[in-house]
C-alpha atoms as a PDB file:
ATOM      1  CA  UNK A   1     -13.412  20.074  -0.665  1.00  0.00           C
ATOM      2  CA  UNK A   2     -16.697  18.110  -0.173  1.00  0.00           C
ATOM      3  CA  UNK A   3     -15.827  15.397  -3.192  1.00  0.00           C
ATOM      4  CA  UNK A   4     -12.133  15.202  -1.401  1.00  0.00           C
ATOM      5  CA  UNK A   5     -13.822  14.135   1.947  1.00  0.00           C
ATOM      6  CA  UNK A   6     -16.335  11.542   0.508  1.00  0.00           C
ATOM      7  CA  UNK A   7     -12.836  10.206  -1.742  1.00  0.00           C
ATOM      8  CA  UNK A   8     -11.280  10.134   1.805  1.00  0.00           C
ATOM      9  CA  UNK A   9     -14.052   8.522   3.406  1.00  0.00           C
ATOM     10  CA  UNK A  10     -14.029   5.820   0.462  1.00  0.00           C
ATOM     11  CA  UNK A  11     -10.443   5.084   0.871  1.00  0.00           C
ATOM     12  CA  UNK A  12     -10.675   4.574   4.450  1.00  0.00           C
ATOM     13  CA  UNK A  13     -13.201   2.083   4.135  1.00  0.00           C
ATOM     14  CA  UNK A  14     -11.390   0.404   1.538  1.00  0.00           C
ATOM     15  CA  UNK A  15      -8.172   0.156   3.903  1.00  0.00           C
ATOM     16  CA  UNK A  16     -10.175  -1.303   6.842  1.00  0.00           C
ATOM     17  CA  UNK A  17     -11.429  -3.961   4.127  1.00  0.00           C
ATOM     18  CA  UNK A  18      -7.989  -4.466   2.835  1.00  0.00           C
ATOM     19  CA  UNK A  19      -6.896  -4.943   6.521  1.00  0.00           C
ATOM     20  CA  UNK A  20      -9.128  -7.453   7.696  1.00  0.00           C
ATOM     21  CA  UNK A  21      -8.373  -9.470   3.967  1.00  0.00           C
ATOM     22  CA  UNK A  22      -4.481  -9.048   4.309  1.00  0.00           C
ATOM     23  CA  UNK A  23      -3.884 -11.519   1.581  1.00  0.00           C
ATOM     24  CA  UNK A  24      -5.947  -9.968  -0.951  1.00  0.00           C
ATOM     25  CA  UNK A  25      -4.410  -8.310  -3.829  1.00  0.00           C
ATOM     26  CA  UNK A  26      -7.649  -7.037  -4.940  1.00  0.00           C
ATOM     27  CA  UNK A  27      -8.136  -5.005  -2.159  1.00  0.00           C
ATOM     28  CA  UNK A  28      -4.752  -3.833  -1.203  1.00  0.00           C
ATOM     29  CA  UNK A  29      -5.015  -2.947  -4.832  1.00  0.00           C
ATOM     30  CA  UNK A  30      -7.920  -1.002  -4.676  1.00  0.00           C
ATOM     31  CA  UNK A  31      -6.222   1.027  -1.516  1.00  0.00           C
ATOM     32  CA  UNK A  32      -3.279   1.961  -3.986  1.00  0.00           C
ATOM     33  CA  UNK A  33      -5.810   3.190  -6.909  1.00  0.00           C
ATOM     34  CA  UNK A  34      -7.833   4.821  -4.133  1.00  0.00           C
ATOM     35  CA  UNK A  35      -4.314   6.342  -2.967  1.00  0.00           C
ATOM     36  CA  UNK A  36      -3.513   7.686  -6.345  1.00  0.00           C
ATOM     37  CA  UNK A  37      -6.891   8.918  -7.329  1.00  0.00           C
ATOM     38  CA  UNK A  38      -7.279  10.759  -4.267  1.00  0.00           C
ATOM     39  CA  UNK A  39      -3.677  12.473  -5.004  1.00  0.00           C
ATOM     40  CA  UNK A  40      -4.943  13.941  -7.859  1.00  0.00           C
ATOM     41  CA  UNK A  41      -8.217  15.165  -6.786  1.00  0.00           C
ATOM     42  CA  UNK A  42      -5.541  17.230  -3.963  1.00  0.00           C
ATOM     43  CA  UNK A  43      -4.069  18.643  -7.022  1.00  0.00           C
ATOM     44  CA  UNK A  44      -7.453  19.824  -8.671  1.00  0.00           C
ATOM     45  CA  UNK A  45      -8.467  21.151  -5.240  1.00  0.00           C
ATOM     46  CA  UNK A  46      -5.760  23.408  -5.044  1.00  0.00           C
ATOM     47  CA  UNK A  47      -6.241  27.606  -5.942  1.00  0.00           C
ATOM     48  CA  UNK A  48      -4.154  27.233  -8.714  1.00  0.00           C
ATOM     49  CA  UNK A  49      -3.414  24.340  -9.552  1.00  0.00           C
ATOM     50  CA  UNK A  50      -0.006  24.256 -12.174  1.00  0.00           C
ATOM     51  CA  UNK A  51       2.026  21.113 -12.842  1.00  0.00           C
ATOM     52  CA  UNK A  52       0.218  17.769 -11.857  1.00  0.00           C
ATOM     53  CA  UNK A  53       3.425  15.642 -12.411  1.00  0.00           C
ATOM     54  CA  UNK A  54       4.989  18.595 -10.583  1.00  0.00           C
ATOM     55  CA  UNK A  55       2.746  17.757  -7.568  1.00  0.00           C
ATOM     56  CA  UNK A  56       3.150  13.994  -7.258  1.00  0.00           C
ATOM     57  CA  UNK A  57       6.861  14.339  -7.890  1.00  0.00           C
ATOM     58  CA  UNK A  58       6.962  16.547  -4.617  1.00  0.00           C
ATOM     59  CA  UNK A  59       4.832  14.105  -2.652  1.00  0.00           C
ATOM     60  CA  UNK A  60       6.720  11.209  -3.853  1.00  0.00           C
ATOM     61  CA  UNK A  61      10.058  12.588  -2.902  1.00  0.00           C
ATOM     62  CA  UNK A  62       8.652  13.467   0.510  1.00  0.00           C
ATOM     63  CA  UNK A  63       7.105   9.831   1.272  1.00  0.00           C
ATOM     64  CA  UNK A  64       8.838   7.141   0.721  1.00  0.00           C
ATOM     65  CA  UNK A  65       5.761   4.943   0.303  1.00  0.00           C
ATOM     66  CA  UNK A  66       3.793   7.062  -1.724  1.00  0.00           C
ATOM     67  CA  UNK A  67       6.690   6.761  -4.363  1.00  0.00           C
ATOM     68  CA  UNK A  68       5.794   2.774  -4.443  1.00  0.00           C
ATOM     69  CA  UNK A  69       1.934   3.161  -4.921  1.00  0.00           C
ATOM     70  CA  UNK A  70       2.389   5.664  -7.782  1.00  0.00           C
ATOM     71  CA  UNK A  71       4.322   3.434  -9.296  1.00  0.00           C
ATOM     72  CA  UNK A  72       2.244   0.235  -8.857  1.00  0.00           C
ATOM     73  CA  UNK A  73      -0.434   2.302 -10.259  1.00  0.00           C
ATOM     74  CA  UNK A  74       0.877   3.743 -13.384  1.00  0.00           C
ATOM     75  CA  UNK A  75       1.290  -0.101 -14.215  1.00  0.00           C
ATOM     76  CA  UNK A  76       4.423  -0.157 -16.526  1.00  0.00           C
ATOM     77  CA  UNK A  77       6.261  -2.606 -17.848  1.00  0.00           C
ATOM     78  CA  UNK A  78       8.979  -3.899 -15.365  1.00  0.00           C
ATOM     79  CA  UNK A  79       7.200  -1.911 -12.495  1.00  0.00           C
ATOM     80  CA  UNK A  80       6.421  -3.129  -9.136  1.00  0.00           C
ATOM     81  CA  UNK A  81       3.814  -5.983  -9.116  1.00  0.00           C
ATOM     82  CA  UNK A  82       2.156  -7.197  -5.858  1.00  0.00           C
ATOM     83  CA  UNK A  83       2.645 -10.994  -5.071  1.00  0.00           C
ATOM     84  CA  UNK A  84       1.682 -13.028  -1.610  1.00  0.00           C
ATOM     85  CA  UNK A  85       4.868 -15.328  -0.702  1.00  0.00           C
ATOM     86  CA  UNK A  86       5.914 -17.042   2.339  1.00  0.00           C
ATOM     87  CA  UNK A  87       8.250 -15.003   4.648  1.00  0.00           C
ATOM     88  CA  UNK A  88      10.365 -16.301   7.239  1.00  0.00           C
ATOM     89  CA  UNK A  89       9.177 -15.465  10.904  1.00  0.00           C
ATOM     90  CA  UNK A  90      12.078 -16.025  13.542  1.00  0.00           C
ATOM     91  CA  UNK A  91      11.022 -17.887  16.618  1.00  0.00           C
ATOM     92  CA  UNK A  92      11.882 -14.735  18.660  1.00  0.00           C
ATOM     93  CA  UNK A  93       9.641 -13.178  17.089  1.00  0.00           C
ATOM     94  CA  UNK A  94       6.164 -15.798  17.720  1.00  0.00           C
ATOM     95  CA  UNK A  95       4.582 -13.859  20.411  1.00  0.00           C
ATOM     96  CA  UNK A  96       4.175 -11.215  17.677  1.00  0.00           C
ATOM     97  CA  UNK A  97       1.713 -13.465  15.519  1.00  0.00           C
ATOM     98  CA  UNK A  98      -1.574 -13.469  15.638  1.00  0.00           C
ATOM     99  CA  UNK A  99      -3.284 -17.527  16.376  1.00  0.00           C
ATOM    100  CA  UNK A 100      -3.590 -18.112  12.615  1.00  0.00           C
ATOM    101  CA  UNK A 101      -0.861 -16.899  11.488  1.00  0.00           C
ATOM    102  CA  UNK A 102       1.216 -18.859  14.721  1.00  0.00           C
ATOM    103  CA  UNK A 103      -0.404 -22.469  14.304  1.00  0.00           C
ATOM    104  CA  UNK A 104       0.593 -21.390  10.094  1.00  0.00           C
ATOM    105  CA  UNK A 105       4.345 -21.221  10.735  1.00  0.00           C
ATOM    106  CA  UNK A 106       4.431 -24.223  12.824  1.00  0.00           C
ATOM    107  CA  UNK A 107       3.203 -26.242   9.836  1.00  0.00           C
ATOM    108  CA  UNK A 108       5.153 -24.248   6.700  1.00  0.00           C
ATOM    109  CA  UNK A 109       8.741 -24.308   8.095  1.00  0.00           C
ATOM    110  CA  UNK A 110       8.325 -20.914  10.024  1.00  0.00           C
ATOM    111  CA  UNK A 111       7.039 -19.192   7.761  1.00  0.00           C
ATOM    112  CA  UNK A 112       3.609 -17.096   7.329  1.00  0.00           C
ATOM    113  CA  UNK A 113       1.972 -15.669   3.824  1.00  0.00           C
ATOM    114  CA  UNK A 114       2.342 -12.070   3.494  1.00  0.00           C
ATOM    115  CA  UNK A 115       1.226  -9.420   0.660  1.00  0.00           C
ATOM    116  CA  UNK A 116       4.135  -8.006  -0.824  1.00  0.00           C
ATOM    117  CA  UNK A 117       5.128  -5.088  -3.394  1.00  0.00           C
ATOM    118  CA  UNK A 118       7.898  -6.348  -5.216  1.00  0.00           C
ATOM    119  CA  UNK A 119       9.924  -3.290  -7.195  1.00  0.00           C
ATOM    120  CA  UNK A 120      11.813  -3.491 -10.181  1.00  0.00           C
ATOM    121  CA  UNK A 121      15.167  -3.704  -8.409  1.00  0.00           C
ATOM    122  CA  UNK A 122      13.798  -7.077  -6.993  1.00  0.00           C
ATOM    123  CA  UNK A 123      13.590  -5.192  -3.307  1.00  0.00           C
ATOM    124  CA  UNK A 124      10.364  -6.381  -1.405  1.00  0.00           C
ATOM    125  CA  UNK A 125       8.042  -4.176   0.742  1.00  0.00           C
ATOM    126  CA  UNK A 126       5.671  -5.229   3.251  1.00  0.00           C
ATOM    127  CA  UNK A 127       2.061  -4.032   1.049  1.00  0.00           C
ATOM    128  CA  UNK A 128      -0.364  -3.178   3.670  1.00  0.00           C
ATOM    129  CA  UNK A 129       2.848  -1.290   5.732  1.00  0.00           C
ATOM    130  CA  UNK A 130       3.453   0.763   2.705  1.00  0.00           C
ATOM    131  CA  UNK A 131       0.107   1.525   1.639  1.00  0.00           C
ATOM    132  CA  UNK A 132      -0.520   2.748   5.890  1.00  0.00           C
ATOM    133  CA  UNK A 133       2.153   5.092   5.462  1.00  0.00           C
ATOM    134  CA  UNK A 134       0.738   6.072   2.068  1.00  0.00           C
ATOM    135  CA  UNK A 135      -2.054   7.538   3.537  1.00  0.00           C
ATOM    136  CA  UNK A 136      -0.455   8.611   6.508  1.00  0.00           C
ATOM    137  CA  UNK A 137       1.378  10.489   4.052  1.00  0.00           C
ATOM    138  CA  UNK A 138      -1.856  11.863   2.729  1.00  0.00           C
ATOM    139  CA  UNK A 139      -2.579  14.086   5.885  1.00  0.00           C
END
């Protein structure tokens, strides 16, 4: 149980970095390997531990964003890929933005950068949303 806190603690840190860097794949991608790895040191933690794919197939059908993040991670061919593109922010919306990202849209036809995990069916995910609720998801 020890290892599984000091995993936890590592993966927490690493999602604080990824959230003060929200445009950086290498982090957000080091969250989603964190995520993963830490799903399968639950697995080895358990009394008796029986079907691994078993396991993540259960979690995976019970998140919605852990389902994602496995994905990303087993890396396949046609799997989902992160990518940073501009995303439309409606003026009703403004008084959500932070300053930056505000005095951005102004300049690039409001619109702001954003990390996002695009899946093989070409639908697009907010990264750093999914990858919260991943480890929400975690307990």
């Amino acid at each position: 149980m020890d290892r599984l806190e000091a995993h936890r603690d590592y993966l927490d840190a690493a999602w604080r970095a990824a959230l003060a860097a929200p445009l950086s794949v290498r982090k957000a991608m080091l969250v989603a390997a964190l995520i993963d790895a830490y799903v399968d040191r639950q697995f080895a933690a358990l009394p008796e531990p029986d079907d691994i794919l078993e396991f993540r197939a259960g979690l995976a059908a019970r998140s919605p964003a852990l389902a994602p993040v496995f994905a990303l991670c087993a890396w396949r061919e046609g799997g989902p890929r992160p990518v940073i593109e501009a995303v439309p922010v409606p003026i009703a919306d403004y008084g959500t933005l932070s300053v930056e990202d505000f005095m951005v849209s102004l300049y690039n036809d409001h619109s702001v950068q954003r990390l996002r995990l695009v899946l093989p069916d070409g639908t697009r995910l907010d990264m750093l949303a999914t990858l919260g609720e991943a480890i929400a998801a975690l307990g």
